[in-house]
Structures are given as C-alpha cells and as structure tokens.
C-alpha atoms as a PDB file:
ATOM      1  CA  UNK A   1       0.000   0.000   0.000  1.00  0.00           C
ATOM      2  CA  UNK A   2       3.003   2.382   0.645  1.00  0.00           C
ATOM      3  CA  UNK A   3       4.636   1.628  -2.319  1.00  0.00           C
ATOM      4  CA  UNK A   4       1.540   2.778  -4.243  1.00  0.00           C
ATOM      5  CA  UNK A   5       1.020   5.677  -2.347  1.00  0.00           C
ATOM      6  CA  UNK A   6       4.751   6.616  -3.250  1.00  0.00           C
ATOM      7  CA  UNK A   7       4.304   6.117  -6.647  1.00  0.00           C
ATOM      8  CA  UNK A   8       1.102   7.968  -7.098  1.00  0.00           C
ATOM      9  CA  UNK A   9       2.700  11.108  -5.212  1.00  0.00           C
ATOM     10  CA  UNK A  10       5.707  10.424  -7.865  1.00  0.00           C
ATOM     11  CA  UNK A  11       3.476  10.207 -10.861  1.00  0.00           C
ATOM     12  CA  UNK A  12       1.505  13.722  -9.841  1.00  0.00           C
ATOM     13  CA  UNK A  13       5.137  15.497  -8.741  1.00  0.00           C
ATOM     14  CA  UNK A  14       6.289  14.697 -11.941  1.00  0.00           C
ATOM     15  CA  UNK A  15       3.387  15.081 -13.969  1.00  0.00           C
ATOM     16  CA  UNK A  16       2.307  18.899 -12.344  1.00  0.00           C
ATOM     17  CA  UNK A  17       6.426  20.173 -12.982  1.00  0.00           C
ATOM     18  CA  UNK A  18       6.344  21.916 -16.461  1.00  0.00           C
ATOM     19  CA  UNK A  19       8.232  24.706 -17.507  1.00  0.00           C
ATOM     20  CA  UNK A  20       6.255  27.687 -18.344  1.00  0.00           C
ATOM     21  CA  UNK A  21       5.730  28.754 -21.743  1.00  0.00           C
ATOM     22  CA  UNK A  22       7.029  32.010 -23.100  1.00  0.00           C
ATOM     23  CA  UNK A  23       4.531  34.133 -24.788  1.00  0.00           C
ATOM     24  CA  UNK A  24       4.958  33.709 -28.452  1.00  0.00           C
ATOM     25  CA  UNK A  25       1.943  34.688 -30.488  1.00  0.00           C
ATOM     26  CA  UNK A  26       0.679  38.169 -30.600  1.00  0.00           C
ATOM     27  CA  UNK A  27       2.603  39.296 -27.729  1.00  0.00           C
ATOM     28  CA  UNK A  28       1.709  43.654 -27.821  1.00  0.00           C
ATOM     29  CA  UNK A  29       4.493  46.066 -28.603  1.00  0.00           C
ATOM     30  CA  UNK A  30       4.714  49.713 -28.160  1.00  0.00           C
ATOM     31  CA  UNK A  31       8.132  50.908 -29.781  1.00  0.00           C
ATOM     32  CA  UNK A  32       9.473  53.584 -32.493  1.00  0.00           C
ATOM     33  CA  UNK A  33       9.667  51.863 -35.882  1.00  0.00           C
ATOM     34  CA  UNK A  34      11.465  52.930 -38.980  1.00  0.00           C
ATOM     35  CA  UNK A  35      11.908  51.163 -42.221  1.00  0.00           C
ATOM     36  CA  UNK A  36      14.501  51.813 -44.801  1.00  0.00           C
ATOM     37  CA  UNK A  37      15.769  50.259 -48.313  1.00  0.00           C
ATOM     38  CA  UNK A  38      16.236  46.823 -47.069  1.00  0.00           C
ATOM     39  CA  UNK A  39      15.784  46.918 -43.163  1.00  0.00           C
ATOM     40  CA  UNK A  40      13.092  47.139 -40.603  1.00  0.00           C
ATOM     41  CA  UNK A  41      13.650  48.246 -36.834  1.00  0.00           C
ATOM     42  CA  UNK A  42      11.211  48.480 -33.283  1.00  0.00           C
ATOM     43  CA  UNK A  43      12.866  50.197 -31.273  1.00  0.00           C
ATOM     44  CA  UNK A  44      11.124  49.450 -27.352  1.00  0.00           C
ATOM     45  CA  UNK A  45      12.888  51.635 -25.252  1.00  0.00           C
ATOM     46  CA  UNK A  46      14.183  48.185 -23.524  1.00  0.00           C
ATOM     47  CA  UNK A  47      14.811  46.199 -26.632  1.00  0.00           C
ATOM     48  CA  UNK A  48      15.739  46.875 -30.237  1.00  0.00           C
ATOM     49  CA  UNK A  49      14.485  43.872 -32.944  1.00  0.00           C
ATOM     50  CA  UNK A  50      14.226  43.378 -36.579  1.00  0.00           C
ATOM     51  CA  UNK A  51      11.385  43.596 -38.084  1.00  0.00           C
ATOM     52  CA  UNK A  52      10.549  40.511 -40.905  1.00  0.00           C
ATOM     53  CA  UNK A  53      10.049  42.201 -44.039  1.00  0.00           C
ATOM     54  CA  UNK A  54       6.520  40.608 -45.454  1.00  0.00           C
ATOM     55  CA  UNK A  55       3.407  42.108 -46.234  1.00  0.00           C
ATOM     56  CA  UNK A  56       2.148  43.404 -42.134  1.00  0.00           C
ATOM     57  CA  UNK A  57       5.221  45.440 -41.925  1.00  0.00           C
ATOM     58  CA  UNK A  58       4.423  46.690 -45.527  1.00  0.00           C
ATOM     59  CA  UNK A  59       1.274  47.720 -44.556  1.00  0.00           C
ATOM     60  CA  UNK A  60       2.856  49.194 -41.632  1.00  0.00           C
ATOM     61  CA  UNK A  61       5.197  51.491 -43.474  1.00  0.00           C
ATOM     62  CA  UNK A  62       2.280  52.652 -45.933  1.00  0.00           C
ATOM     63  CA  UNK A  63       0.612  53.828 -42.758  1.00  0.00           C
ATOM     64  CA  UNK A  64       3.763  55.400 -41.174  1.00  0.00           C
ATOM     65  CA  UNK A  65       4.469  56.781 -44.495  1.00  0.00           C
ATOM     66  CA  UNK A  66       2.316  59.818 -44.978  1.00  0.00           C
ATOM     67  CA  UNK A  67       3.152  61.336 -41.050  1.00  0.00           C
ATOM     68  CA  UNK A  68       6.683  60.761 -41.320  1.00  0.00           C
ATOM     69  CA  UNK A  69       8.624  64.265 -41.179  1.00  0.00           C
ATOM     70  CA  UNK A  70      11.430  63.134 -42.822  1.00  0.00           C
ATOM     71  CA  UNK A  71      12.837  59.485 -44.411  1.00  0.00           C
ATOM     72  CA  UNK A  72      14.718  58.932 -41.051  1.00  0.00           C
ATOM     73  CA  UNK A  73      11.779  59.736 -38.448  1.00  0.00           C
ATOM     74  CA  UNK A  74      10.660  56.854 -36.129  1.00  0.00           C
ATOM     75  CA  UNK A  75       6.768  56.404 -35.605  1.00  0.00           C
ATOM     76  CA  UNK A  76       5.357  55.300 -32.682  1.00  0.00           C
ATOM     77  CA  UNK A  77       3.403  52.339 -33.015  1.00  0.00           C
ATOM     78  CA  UNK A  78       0.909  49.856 -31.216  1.00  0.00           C
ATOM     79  CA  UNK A  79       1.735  46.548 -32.663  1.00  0.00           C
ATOM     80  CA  UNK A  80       1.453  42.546 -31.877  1.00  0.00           C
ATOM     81  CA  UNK A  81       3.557  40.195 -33.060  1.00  0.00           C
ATOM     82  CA  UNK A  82       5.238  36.741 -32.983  1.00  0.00           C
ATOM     83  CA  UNK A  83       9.393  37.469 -31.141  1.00  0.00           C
ATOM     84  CA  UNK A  84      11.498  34.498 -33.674  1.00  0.00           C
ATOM     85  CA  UNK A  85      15.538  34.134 -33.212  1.00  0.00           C
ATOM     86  CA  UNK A  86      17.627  35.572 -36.021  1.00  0.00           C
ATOM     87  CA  UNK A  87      19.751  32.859 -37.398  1.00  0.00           C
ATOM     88  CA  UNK A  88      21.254  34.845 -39.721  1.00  0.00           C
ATOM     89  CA  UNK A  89      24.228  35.426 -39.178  1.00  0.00           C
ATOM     90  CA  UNK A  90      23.466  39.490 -39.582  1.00  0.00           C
ATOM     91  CA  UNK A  91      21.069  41.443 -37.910  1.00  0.00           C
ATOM     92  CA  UNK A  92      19.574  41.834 -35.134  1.00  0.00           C
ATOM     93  CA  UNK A  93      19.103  38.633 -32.444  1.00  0.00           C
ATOM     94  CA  UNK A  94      15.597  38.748 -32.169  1.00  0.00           C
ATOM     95  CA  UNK A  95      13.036  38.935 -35.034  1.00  0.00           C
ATOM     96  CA  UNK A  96       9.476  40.323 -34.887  1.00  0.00           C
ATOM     97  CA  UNK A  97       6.907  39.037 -37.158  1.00  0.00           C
ATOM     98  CA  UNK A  98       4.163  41.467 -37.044  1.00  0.00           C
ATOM     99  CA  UNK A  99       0.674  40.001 -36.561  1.00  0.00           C
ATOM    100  CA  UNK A 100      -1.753  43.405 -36.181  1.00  0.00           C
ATOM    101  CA  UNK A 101      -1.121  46.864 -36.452  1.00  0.00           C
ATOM    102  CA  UNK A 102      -3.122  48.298 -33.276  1.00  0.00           C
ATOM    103  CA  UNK A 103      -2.231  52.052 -33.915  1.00  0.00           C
ATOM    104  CA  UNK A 104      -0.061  54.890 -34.777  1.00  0.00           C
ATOM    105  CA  UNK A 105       1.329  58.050 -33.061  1.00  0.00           C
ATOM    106  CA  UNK A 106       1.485  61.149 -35.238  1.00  0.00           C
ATOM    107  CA  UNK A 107       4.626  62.592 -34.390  1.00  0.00           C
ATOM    108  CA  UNK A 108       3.455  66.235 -35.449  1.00  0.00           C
ATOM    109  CA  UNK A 109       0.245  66.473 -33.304  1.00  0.00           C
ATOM    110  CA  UNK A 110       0.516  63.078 -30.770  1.00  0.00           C
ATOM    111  CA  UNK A 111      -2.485  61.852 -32.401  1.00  0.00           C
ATOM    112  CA  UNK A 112      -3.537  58.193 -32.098  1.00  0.00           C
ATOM    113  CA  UNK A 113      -4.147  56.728 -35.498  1.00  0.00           C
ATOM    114  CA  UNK A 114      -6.092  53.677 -36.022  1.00  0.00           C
ATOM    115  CA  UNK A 115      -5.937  51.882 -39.161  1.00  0.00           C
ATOM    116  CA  UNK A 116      -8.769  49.841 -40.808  1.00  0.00           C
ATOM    117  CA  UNK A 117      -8.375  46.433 -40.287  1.00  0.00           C
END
C-alpha cells in the first residue's frame, strides 16, 4: 500500500512540474519603428528587434508613411507580433513578425491613429 502511495505522489510530482511557456503569439508592442531600403527596426525603449520584411510590416510602413517628417523619423506604433531568433548570421538577435497593427502616433500632433483592419 506504501509503495503505491509513493508512486502515485511520484506520478503527480512529476506530472504537475512543467516549464512555463514564453509568450509567443501576438505578444503587444509599443516601440518607435522605422523602415529603410532593405531593413526594418522596433525600437522598445528596452529592446531593439528586426522587423521581418513581409506584407504586415508593408502595410505598416504605408501607414507610417504619410506622417513621417522626414525618411529617417521613427513612428510610434501599437503593434502585436510573434518574437522568432535571427539565425542569420546578420542582424539583429531577435526577429518580430508582425501580426496586427493596433495604432499609430502622429509625431506632429501626438495623435492616435487607427488603421482599418
């Protein structure tokens, strides 16, 4: 009876010690993001990633675009996205694949701007 007893309390000890998963899907970012030629930056405050290149950070620039000051001006953004490992060897060590564009901060006027989604 004691042996079973041991190995049920084994079983659940075992079974109830899992390492805790790391968000990895549509975590939110708040960060300054600029896009030029061939690269893609958010800038946190904390931490600085790539950006993936695809069609969400496309859209992204087309709405940063128009408020942009000058080529080199970082726009605040609202963003979620999916934090990959670069293993490139260039670049920056941690990717961000950008799954929603939340909103926008006019740098002229700190308006929010929301895009149609």
């Amino acid at each position: 009876m004691k042996k079973s007893i041991l190995i049920l309390i084994t079983v659940l000890v075992t079974s109830c010690s899992q390492t805790p998963k790391k968000p990895t899907e549509n975590t939110p970012f708040f960060g300054a993001f600029l896009y030029l030629a061939d690269a893609a930056v958010l800038n946190t405050g904390t931490e600085i990633y790539g950006v993936i290149i695809d069609e969400k950070m496309q859209e992204l620039h087309k709405l940063c675009t128009p408020i942009k000051r000058d080529e080199y001006d970082m726009i605040s953004v609202y963003i979620k996205g999916i934090v990959e490992d670069n293993t490139a060897e260039e670049g920056w060590e941690k990717l961000i694949r950008i799954t929603d564009i939340d909103s926008l901060v006019n740098p002229v006027d700190k308006s929010i701007i929301t895009p149609n989604n």
